[in-house]
PDB file of N, CA and C in Angstrom:
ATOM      1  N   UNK A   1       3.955  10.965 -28.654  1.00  0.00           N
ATOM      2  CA  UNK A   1       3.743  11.124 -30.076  1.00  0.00           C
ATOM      3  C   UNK A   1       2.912  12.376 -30.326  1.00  0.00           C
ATOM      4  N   UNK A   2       3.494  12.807 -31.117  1.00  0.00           N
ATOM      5  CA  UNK A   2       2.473  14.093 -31.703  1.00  0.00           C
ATOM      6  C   UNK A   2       1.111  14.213 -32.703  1.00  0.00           C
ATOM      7  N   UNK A   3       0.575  14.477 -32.617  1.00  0.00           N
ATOM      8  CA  UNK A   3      -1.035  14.047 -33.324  1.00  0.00           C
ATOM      9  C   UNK A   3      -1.511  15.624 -33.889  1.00  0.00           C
ATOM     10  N   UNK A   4      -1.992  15.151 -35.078  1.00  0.00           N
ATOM     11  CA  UNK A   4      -2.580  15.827 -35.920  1.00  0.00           C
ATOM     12  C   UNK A   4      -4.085  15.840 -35.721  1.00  0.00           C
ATOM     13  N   UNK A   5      -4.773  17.052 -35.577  1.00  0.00           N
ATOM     14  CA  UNK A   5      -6.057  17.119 -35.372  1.00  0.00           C
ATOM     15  C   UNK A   5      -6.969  17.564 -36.913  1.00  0.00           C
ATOM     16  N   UNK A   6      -7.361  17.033 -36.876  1.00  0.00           N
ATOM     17  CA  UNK A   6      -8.442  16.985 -38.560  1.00  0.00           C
ATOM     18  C   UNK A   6      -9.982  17.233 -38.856  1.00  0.00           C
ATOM     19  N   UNK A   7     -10.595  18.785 -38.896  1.00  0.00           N
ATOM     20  CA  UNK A   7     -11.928  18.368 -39.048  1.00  0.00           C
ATOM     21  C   UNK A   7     -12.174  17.645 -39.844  1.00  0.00           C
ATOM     22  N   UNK A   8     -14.052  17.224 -39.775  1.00  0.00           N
ATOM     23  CA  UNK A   8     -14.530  16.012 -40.541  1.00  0.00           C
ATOM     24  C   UNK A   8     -14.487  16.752 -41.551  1.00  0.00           C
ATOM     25  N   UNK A   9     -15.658  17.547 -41.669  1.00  0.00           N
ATOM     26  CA  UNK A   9     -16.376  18.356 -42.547  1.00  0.00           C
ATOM     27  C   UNK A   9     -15.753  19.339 -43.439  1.00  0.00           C
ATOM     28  N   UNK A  10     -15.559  19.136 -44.539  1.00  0.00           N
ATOM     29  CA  UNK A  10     -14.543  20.151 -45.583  1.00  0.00           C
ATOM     30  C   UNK A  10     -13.044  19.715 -45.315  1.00  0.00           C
ATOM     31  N   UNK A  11     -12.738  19.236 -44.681  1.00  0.00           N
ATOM     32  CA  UNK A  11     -11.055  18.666 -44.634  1.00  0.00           C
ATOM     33  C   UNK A  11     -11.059  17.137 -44.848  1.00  0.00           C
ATOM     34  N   UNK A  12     -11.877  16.576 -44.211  1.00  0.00           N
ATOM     35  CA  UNK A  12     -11.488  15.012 -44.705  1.00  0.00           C
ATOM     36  C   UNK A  12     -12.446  14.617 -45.956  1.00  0.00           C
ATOM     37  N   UNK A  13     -13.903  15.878 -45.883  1.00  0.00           N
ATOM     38  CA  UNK A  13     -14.706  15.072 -47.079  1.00  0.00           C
ATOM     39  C   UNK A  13     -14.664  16.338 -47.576  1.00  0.00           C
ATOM     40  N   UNK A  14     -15.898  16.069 -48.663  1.00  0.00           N
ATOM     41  CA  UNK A  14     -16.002  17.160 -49.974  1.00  0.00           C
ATOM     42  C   UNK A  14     -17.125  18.131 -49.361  1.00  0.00           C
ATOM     43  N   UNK A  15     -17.687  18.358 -48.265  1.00  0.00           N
ATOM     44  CA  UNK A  15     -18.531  18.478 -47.825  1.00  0.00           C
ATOM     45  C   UNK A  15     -19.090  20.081 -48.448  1.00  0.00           C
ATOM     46  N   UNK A  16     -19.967  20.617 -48.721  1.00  0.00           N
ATOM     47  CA  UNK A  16     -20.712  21.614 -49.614  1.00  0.00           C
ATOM     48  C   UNK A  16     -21.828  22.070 -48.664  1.00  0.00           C
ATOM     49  N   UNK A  17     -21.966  21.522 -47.565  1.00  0.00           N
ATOM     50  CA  UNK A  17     -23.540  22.214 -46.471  1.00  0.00           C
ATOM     51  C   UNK A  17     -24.439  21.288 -46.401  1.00  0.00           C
ATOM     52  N   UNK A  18     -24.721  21.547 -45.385  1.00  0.00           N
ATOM     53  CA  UNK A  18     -25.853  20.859 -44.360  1.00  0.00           C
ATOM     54  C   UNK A  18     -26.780  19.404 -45.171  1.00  0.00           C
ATOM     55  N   UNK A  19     -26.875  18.001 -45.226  1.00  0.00           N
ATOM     56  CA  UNK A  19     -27.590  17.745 -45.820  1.00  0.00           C
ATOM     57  C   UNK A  19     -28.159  16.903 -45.296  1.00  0.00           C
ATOM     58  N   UNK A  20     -28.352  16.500 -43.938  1.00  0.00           N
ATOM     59  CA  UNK A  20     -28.916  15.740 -42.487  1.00  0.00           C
ATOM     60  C   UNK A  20     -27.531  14.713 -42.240  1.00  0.00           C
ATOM     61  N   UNK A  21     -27.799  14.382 -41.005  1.00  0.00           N
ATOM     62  CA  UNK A  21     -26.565  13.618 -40.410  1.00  0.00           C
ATOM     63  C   UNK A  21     -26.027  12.657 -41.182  1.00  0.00           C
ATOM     64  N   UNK A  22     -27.024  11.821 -41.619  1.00  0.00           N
ATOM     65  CA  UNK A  22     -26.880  10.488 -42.818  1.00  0.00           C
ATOM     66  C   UNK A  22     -25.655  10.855 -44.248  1.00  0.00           C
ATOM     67  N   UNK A  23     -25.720  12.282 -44.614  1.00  0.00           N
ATOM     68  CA  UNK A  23     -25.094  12.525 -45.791  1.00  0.00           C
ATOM     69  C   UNK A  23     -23.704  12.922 -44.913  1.00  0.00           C
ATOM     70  N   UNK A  24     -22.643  11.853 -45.497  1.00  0.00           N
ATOM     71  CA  UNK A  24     -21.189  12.500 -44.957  1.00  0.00           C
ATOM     72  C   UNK A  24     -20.194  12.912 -46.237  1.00  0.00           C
ATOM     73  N   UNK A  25     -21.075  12.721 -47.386  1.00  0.00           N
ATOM     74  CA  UNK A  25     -19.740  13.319 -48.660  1.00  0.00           C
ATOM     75  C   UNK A  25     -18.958  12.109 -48.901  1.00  0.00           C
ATOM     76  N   UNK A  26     -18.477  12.446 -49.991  1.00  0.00           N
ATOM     77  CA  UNK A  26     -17.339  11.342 -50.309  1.00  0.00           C
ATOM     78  C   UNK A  26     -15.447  12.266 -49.741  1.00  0.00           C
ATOM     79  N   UNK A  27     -14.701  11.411 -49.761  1.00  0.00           N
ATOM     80  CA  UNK A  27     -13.411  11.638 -49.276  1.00  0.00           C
ATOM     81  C   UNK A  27     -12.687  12.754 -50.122  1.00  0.00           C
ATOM     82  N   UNK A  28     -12.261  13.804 -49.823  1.00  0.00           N
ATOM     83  CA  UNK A  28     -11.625  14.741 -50.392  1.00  0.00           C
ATOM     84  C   UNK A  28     -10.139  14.265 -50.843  1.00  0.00           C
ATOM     85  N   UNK A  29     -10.336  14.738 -52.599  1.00  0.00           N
ATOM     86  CA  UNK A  29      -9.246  14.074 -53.131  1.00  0.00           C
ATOM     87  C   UNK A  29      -7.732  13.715 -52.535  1.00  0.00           C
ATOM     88  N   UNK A  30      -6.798  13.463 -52.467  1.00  0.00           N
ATOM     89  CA  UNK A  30      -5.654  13.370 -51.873  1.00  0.00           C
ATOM     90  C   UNK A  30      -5.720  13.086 -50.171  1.00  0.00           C
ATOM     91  N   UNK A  31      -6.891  12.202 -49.811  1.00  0.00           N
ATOM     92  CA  UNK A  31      -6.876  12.053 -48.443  1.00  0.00           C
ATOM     93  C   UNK A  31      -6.348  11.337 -48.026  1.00  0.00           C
ATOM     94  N   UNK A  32      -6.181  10.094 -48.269  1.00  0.00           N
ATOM     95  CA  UNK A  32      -5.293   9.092 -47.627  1.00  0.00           C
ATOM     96  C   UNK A  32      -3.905   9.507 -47.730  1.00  0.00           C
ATOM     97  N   UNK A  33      -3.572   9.888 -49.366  1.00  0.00           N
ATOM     98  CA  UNK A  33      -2.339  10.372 -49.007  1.00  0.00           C
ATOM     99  C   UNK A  33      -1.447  11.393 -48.022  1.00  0.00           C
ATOM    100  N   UNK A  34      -2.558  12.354 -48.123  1.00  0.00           N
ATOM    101  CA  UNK A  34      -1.932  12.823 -46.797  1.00  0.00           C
ATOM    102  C   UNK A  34      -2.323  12.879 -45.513  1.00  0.00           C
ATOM    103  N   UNK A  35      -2.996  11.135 -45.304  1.00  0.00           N
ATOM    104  CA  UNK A  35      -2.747  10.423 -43.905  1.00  0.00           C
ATOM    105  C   UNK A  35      -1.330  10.081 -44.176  1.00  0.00           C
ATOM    106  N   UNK A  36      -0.871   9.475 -44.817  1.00  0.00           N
ATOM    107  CA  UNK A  36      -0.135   8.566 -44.648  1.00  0.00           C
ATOM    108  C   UNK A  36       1.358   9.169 -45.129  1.00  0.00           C
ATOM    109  N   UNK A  37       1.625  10.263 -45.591  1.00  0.00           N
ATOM    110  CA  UNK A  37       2.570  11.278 -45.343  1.00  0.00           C
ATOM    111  C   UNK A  37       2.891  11.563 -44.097  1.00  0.00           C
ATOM    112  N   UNK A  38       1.830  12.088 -43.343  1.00  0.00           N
ATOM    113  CA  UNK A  38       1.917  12.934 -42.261  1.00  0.00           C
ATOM    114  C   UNK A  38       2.114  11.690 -40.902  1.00  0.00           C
ATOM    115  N   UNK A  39       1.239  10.142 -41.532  1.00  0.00           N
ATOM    116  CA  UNK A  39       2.271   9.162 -40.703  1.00  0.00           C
ATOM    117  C   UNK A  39       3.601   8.912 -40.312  1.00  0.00           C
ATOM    118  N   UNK A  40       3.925   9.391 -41.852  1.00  0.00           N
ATOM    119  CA  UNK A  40       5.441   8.733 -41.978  1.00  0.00           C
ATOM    120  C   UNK A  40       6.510   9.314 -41.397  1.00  0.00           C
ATOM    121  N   UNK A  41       6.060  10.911 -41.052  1.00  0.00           N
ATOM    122  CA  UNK A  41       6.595  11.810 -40.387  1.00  0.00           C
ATOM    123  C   UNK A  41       6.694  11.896 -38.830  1.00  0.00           C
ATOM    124  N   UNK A  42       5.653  10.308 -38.325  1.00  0.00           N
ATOM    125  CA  UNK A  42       6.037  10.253 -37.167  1.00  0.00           C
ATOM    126  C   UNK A  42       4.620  10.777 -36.209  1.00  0.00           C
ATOM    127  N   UNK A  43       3.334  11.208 -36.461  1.00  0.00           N
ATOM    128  CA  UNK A  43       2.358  11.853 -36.159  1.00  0.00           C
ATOM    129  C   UNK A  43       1.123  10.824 -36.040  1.00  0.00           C
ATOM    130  N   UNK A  44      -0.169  10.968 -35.196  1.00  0.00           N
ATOM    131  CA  UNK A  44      -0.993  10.127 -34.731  1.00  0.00           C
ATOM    132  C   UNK A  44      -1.973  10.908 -35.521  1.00  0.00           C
ATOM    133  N   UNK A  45      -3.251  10.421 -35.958  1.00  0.00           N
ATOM    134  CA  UNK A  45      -4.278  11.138 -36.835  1.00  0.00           C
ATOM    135  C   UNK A  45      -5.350  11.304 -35.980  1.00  0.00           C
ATOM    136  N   UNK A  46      -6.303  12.382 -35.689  1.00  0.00           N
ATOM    137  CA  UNK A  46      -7.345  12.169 -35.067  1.00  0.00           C
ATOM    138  C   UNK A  46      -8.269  13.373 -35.805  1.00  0.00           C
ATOM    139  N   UNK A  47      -9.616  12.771 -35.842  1.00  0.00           N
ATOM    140  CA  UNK A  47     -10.682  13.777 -36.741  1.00  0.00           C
ATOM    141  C   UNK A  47     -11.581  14.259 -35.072  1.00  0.00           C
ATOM    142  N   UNK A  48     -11.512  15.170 -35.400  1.00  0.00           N
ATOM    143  CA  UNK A  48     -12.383  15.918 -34.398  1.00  0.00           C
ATOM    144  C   UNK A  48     -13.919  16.711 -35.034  1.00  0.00           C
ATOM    145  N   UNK A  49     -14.913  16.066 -34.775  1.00  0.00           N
ATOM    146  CA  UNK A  49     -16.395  16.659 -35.581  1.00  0.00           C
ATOM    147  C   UNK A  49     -17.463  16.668 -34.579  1.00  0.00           C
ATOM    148  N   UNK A  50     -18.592  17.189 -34.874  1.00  0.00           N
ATOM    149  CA  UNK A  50     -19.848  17.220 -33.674  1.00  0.00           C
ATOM    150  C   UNK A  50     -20.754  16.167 -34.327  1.00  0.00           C
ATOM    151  N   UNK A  51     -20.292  15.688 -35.284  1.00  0.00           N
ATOM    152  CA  UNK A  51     -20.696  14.206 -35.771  1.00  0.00           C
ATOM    153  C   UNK A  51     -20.690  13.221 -35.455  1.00  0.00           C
ATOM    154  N   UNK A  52     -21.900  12.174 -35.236  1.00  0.00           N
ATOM    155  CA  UNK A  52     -22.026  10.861 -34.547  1.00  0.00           C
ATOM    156  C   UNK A  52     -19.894  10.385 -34.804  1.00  0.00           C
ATOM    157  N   UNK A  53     -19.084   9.949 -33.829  1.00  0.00           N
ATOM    158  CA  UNK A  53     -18.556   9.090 -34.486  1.00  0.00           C
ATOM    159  C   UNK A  53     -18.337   7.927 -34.883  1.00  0.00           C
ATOM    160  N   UNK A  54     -19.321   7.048 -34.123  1.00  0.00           N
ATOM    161  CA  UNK A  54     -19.626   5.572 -35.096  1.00  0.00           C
ATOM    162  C   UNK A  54     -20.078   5.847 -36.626  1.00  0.00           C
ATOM    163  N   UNK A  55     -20.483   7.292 -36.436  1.00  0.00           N
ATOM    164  CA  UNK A  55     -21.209   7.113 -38.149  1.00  0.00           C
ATOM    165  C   UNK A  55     -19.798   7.501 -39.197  1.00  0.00           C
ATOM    166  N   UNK A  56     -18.786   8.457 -38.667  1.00  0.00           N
ATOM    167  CA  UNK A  56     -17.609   8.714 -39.400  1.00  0.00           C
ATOM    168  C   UNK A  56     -16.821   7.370 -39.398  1.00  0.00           C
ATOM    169  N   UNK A  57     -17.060   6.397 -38.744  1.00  0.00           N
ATOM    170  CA  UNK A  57     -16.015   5.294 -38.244  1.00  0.00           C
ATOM    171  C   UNK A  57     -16.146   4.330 -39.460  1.00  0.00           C
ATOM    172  N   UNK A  58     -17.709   4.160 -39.659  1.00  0.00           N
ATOM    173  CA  UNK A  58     -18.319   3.692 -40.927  1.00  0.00           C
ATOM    174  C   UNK A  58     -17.825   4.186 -41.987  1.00  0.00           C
ATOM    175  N   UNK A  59     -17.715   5.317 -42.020  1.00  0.00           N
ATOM    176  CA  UNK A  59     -17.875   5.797 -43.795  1.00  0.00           C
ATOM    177  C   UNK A  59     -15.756   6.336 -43.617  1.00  0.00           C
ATOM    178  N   UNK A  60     -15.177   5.532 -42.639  1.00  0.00           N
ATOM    179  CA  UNK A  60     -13.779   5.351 -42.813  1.00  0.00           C
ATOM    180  C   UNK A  60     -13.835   4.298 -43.081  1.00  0.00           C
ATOM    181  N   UNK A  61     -14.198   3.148 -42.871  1.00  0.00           N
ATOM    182  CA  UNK A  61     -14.185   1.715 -43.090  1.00  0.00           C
ATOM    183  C   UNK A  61     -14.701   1.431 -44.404  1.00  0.00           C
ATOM    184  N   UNK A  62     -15.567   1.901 -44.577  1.00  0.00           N
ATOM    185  CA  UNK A  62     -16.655   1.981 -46.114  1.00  0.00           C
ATOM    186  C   UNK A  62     -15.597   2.794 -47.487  1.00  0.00           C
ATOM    187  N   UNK A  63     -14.698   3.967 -46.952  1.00  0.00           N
ATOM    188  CA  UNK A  63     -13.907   4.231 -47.916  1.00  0.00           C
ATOM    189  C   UNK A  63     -12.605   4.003 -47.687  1.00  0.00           C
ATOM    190  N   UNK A  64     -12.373   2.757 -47.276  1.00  0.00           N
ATOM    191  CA  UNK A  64     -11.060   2.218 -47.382  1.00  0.00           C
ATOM    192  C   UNK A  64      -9.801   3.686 -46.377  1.00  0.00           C
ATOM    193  N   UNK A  65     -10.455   3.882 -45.622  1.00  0.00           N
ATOM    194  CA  UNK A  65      -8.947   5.318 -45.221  1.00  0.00           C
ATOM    195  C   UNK A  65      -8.280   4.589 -43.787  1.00  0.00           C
ATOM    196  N   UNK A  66      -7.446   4.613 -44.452  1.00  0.00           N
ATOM    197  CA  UNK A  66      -6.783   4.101 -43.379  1.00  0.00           C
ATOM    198  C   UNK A  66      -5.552   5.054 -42.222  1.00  0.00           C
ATOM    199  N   UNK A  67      -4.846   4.774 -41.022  1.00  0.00           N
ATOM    200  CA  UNK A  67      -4.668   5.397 -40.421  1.00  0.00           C
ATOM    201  C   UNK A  67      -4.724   6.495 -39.305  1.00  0.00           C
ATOM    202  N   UNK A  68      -6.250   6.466 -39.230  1.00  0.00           N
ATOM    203  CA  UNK A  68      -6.974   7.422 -38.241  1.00  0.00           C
ATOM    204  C   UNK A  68      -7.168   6.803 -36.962  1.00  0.00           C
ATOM    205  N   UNK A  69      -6.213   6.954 -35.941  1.00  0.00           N
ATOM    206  CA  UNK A  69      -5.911   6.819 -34.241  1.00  0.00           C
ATOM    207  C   UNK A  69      -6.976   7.405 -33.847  1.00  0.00           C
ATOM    208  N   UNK A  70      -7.911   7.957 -34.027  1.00  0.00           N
ATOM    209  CA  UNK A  70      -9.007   8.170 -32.706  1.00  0.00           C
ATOM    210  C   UNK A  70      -9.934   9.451 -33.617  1.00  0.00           C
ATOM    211  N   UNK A  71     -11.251   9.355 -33.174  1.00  0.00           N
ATOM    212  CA  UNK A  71     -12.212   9.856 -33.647  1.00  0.00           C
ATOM    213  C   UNK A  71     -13.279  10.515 -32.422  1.00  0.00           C
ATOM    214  N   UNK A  72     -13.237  11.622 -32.239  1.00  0.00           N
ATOM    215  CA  UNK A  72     -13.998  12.166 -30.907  1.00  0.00           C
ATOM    216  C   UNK A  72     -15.387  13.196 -31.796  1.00  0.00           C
ATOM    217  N   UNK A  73     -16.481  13.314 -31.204  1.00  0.00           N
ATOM    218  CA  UNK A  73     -17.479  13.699 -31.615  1.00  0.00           C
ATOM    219  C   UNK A  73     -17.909  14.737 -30.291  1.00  0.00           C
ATOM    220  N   UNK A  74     -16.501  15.144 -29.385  1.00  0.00           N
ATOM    221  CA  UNK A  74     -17.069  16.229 -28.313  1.00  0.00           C
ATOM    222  C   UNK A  74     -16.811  17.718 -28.501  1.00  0.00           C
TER     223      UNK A  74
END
């Protein structure tokens, strides 16, 4: 399967600069939808950030996004 690689920061959220680890932004408009486009097309989702990813795992669960196969923080 082919997989789509996704930064956190400015691609999945609204992100504007630095505001300590705790602040992750809210979800950049049209995000789920185009998870779930780019599902349908047959593709695996993965966010790649230097961000805790239990803490992105949270604030996927916390904003309902669904579809994201794997989350690496290396």
């Amino acid at each position: 399967m082919k997989t789509i690689c996704l930064d956190f920061d400015g691609v999945c959220n609204t992100y504007t600069g630095w505001k300590g680890e705790d602040e992750l932004y809210q979800p950049r408009p049209g995000l789920q939808n185009f998870i779930s486009a780019i599902r349908k097309e047959g593709y695996a989702v993965a966010i790649h950030s230097t961000r805790n990813s239990g803490k992105i795992h949270a604030w996927i669960v916390q904003h309902k996004i669904h579809g994201i196969d794997f989350i690496s923080d290396h």
